[in-house]
Protein backbone atom coordinates (compact mmCIF):
# COMPACT_ATOMS: atom_id res chain seq x y z
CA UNK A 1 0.00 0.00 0.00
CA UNK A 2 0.75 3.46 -1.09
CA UNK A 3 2.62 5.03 2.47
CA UNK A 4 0.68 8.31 1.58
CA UNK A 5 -2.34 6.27 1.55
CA UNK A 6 -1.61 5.11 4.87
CA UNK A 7 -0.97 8.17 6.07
CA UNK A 8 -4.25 9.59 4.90
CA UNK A 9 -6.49 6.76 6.33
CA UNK A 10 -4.32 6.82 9.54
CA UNK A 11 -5.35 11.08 9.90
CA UNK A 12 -8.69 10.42 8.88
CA UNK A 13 -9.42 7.70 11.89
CA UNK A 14 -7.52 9.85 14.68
CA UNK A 15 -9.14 12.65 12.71
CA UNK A 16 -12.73 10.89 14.04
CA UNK A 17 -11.66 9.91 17.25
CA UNK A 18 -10.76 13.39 18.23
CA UNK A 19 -14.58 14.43 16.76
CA UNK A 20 -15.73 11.36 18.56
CA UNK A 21 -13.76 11.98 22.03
CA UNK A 22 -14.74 16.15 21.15
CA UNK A 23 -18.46 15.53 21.40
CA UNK A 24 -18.04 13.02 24.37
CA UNK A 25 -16.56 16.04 26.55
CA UNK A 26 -19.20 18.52 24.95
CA UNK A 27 -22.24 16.17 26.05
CA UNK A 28 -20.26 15.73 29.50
CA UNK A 29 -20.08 19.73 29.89
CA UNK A 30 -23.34 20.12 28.97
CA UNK A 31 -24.76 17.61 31.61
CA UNK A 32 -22.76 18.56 34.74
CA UNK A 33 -21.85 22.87 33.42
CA UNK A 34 -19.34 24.82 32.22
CA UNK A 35 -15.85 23.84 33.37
CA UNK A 36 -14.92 27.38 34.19
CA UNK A 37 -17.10 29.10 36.57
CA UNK A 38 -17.04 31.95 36.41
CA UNK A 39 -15.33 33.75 33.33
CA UNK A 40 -17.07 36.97 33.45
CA UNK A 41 -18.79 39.06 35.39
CA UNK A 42 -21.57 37.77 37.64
CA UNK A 43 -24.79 39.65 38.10
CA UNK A 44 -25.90 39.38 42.32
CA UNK A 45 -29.27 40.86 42.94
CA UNK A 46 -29.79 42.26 46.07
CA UNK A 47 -33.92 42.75 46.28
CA UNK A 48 -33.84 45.17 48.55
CA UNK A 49 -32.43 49.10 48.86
CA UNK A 50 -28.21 50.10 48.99
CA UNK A 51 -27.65 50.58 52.75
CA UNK A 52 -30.13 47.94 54.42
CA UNK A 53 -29.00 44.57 56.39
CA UNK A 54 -29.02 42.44 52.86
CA UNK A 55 -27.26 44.80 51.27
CA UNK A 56 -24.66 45.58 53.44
CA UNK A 57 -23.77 42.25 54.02
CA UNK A 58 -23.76 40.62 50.64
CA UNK A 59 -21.75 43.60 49.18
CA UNK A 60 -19.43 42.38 52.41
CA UNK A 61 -19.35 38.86 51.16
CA UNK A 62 -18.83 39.72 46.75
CA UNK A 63 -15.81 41.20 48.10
CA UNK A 64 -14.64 38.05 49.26
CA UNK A 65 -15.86 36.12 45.98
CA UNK A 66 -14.35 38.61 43.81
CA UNK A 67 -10.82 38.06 45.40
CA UNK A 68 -11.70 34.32 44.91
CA UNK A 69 -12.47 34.04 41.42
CA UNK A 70 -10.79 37.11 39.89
CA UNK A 71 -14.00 38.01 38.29
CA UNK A 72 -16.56 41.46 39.25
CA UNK A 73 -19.13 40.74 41.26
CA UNK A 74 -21.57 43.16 40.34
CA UNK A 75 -24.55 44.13 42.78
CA UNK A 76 -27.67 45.13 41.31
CA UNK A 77 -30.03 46.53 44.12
CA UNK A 78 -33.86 45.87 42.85
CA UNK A 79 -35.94 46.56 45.39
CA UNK A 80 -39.82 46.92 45.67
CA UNK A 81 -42.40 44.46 46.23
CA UNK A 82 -40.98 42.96 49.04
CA UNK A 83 -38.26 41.52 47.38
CA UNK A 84 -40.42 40.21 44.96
CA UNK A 85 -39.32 42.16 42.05
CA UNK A 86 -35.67 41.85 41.84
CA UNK A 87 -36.03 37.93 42.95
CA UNK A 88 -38.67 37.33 39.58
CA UNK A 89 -35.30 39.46 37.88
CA UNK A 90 -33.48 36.65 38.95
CA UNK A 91 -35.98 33.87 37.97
CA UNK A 92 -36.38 35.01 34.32
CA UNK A 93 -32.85 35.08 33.99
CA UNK A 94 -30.59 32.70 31.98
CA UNK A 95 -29.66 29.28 34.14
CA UNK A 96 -25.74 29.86 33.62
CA UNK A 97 -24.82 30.83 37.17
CA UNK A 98 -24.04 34.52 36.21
CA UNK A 99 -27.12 35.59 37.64
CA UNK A 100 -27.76 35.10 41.29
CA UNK A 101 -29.83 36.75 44.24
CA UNK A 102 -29.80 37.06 47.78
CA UNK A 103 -32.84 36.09 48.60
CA UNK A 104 -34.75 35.79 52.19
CA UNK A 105 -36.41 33.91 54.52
CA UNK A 106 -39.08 35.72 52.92
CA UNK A 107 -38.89 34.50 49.62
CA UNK A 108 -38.38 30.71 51.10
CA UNK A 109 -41.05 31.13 53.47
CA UNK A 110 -43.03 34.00 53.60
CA UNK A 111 -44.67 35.25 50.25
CA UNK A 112 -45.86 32.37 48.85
CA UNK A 113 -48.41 32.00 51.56
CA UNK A 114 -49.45 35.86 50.97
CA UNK A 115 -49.26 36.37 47.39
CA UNK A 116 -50.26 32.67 46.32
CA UNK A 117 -49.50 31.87 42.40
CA UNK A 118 -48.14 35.40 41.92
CA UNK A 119 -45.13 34.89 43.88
CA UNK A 120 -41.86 33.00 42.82
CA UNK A 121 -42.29 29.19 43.91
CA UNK A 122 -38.98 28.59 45.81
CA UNK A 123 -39.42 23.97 44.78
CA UNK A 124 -39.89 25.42 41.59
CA UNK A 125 -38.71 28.99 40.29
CA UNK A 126 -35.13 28.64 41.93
CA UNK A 127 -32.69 26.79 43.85
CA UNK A 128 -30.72 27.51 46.93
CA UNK A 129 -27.20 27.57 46.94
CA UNK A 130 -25.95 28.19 50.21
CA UNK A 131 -26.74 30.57 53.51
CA UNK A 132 -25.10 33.38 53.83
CA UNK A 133 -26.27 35.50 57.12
CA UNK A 134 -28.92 35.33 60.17
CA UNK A 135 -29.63 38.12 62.62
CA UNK A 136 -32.48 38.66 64.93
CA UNK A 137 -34.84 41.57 64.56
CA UNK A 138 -34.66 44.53 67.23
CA UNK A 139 -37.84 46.04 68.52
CA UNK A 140 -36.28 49.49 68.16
CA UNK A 141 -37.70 52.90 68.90
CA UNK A 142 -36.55 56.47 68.31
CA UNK A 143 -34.55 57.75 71.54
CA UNK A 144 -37.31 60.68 72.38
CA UNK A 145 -39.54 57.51 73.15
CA UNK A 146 -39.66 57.80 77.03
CA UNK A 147 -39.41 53.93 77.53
CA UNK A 148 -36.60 51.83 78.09
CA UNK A 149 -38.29 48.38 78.16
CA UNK A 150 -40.87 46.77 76.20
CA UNK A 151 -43.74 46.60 79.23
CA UNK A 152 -42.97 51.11 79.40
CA UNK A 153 -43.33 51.25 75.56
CA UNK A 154 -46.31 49.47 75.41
CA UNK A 155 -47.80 51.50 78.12
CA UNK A 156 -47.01 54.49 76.56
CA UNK A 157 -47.94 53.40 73.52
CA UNK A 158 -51.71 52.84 74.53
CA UNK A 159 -51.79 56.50 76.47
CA UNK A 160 -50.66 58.09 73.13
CA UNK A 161 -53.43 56.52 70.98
CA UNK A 162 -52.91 55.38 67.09
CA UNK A 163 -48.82 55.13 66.36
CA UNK A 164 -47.12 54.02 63.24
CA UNK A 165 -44.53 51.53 62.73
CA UNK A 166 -42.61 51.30 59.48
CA UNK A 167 -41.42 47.74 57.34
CA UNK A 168 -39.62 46.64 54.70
CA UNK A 169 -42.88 45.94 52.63
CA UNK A 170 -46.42 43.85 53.46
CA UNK A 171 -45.44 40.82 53.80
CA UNK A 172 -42.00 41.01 54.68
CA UNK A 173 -40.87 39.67 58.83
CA UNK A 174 -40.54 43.24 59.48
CA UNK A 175 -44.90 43.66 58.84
CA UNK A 176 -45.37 40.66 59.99
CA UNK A 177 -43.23 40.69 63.71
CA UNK A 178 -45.08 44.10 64.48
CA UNK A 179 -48.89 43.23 63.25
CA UNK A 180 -48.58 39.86 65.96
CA UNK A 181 -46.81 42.34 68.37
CA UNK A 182 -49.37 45.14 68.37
CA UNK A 183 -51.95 42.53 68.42
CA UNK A 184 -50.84 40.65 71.64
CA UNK A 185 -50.49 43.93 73.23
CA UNK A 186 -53.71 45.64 72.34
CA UNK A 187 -51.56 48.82 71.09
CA UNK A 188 -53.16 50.69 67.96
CA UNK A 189 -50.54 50.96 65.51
CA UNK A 190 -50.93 51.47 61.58
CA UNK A 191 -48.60 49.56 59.26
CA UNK A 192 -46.34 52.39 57.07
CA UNK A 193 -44.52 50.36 53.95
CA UNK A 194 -41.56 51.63 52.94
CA UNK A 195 -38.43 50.22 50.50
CA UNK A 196 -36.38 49.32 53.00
CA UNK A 197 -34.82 50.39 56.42
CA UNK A 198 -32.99 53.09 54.34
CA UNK A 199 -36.25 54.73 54.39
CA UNK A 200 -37.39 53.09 57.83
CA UNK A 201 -34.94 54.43 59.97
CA UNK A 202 -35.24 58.70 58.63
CA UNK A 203 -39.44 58.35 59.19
CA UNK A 204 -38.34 57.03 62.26
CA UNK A 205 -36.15 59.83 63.37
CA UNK A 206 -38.78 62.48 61.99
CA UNK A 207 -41.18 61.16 64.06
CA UNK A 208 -43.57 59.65 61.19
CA UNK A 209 -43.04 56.16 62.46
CA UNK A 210 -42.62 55.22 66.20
CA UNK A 211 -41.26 51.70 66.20
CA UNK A 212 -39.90 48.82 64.27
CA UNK A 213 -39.51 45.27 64.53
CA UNK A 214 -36.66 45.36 61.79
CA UNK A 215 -33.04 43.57 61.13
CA UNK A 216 -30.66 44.72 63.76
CA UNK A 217 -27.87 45.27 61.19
CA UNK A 218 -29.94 48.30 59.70
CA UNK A 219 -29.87 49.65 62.90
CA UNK A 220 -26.75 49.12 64.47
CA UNK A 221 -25.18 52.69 64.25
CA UNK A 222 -27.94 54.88 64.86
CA UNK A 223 -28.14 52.35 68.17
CA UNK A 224 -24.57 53.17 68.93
CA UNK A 225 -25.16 56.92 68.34
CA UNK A 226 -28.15 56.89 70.98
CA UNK A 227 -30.21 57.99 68.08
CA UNK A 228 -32.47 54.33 68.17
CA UNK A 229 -33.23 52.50 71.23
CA UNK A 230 -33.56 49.09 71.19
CA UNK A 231 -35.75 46.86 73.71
CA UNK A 232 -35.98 43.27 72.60
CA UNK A 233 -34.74 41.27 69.84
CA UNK A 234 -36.60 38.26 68.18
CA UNK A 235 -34.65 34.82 68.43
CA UNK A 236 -33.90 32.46 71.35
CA UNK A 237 -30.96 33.72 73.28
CA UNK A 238 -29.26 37.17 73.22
CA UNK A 239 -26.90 38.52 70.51
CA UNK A 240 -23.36 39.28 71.57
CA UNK A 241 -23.23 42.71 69.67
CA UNK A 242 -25.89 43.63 72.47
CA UNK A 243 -25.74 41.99 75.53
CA UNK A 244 -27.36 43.68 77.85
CA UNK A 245 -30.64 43.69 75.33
CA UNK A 246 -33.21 40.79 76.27
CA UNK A 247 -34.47 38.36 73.80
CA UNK A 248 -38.61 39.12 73.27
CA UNK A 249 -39.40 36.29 75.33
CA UNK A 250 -37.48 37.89 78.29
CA UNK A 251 -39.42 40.91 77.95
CA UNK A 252 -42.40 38.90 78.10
CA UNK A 253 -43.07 38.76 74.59
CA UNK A 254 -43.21 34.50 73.62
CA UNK A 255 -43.38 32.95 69.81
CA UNK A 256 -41.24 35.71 68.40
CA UNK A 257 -38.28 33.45 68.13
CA UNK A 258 -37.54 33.24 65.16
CA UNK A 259 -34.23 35.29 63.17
CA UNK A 260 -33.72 36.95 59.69
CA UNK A 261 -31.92 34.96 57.17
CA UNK A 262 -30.74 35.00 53.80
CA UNK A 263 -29.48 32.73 51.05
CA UNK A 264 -28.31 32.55 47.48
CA UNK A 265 -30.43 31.10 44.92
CA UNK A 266 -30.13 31.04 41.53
CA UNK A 267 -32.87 30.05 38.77
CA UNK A 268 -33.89 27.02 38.29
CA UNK A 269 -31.67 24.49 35.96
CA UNK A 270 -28.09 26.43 36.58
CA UNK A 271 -25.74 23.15 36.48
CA UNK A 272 -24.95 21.71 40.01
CA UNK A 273 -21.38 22.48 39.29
CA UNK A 274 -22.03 25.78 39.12
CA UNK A 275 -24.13 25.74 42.15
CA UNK A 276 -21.30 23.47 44.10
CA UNK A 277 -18.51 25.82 43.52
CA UNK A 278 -20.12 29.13 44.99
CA UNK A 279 -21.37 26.63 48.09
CA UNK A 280 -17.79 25.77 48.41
CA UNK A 281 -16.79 29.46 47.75
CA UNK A 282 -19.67 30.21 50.83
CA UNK A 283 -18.13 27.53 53.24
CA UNK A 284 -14.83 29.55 53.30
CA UNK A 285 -15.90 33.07 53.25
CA UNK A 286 -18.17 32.41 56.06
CA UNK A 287 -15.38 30.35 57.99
CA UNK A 288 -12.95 33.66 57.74
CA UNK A 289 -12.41 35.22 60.94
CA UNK A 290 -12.39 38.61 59.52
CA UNK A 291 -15.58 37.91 57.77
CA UNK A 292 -17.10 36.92 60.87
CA UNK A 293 -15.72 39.90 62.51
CA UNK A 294 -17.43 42.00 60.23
CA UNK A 295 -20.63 40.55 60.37
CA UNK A 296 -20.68 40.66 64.02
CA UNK A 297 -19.99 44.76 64.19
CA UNK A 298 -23.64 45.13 62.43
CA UNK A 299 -24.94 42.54 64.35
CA UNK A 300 -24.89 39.47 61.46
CA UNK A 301 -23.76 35.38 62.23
CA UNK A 302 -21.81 34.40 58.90
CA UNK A 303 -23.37 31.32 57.29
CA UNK A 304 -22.76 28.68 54.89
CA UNK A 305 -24.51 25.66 54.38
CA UNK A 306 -25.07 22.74 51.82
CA UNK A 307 -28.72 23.24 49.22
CA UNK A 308 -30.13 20.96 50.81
CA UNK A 309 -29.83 22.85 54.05
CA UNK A 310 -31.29 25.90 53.17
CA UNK A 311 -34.35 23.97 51.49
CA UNK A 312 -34.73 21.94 54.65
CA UNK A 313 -34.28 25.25 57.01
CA UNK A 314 -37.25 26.83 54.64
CA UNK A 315 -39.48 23.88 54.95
CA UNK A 316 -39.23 23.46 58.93
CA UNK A 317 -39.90 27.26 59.37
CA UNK A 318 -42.95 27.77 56.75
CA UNK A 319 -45.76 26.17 58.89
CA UNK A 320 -44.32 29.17 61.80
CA UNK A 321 -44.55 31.45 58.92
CA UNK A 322 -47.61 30.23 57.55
CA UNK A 323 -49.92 30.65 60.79
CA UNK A 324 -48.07 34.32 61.54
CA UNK A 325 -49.57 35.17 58.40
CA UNK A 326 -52.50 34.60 58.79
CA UNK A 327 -53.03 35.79 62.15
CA UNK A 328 -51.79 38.87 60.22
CA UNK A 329 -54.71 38.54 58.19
CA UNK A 330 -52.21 38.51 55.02
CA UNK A 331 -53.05 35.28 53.80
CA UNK A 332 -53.33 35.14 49.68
């Protein structure tokens, strides 16, 4: 046989092995994701205002993926709706893992149960990645308030008649915390929506709104100024960034026990590798002292957990959720 023959039938089968071997790795890719995550920029929404406790602390922990991966972490804030908006943002997004939220207990637990079919189904729309914070809610009330416990503000609270309290939105676990609280107490208080505790905290101060049952890390220095008061935070045993404030049960306040969280999530169908490697990326940021430290100045725990774990953690807390909305007369 001709050598150049040879040679020609010899390129032509490695030739087809390499296409054959090729569209083995392809299909492989395809199944399990991209091989490099991430090569661009990635898109986080945060689905509330710049300058509340989500924001602050996921712009905290992009700076830590950023030096990771070498890639901009970009944060989008979208608020409105309680968190509803920028989280359907993230939803109709592409599945590639370059578009991820930080969404909340109340988009795991909460709105579904108020705004029925409307509202992103978290078994369905997305998927969890990993934890990334909890903090209790404060009971917090401007300083002029002449009460430094919760039994003297709800007494003075019922001398002065109709108040307002300000949230992050109907719906969200800062309506919901003061609707059970003003109805266990028998105070008359009017529900005042607003974008966020960037807006919270000024009505507050002006005198439009006079309490809150909000996330402490909002809060935290305009409590260290002496401008905001705190009396009781939600949860089951004090925080260290405030010792000497009780929990709500100690101030004789039961069932508000539970804390503030937040997660990642990204839409559903991003490849599990994609969803893996931040997880992994989470375990290690939240496991770095100076990340903790951080956190724990505005009153945050750093968090990191498997999916699974944050889909578990939503499903033992939404029957909790679930009742406090309707006794909030919220349900959809």
């Amino acid at each position: 046989m001709d050598p150049r023959s040879l040679l020609t039938r010899r390129t032509v089968m490695a030739g087809g092995l390499a296409a054959a071997a090729a569209g083995i790795v392809a299909a492989t890719v395809r199944a399990s994701g991209p091989t490099v995550w991430p090569d661009r920029p990635v898109h986080v929404i945060v689905p509330y205002p710049a300058g509340g406790s989500v924001d602050l602390l996921t712009r905290i922990v992009a700076e830590r993926l950023e030096a990771r991966f070498g890639q901009t972490f970009v944060i989008e804030n979208r608020p409105g709706a309680a968190g509803n908006i920028g989280v359907a943002a993230m939803v109709a997004s592409r599945p590639d893992g370059y578009t991820i939220a930080a969404a909340t207990v109340g988009h795991f637990a909460i709105n579904p149960f108020i705004d029925g079919p409307t509202a992103a189904d978290p078994d369905r729309d997305f998927a969890p990645v990993s934890l990334i914070y909890e903090l209790p809610n404060a009971l917090v009330i401007p300083a002029r308030v002449p009460a430094t416990t919760v039994a003297e503000f709800v007494a003075w609270a019922k001398q002065k008649g109709k108040l307002a309290f300000g949230s992050s939105g109907v719906g969200t676990s800062t309506h919901l915390f003061p609707t059970l609280f003003a109805a266990r107490t028998g105070i008359d208080a009017t529900h005042v929506p607003f974008r966020g505790a960037a807006q919270t905290i000024p009505a507050m101060l002006s005198g439009d709104v006079a309490f809150a049952i909000d996330n402490l890390t909002s809060y935290m220095a305009y409590i260290e100024s002496g401008q905001i008061r705190p009396l009781a935070l939600t949860g089951t045993q004090r925080w260290p960034a405030l010792p000497d404030v009780p929990t709500m049960a100690e101030a004789g306040m039961p069932d508000f026990d539970m804390t503030s969280w937040a997660a990642f999530a990204v839409p559903a169908g991003t490849p599990r590798a994609v969803v893996d490697r931040l997880a992994e990326a989470m375990r290690d940021i939240a496991a770095d002292e100076t990340v903790r430290r951080r956190f724990a100045v505005v009153g945050a725990r750093a968090l990191s957990s498997t999916p699974e774990q944050v889909a578990a953690r939503a499903a033992r807390e939404r029957p909790i959720w679930k009742e406090t909305v309707r006794i909030a007369g919220l349900a959809g």
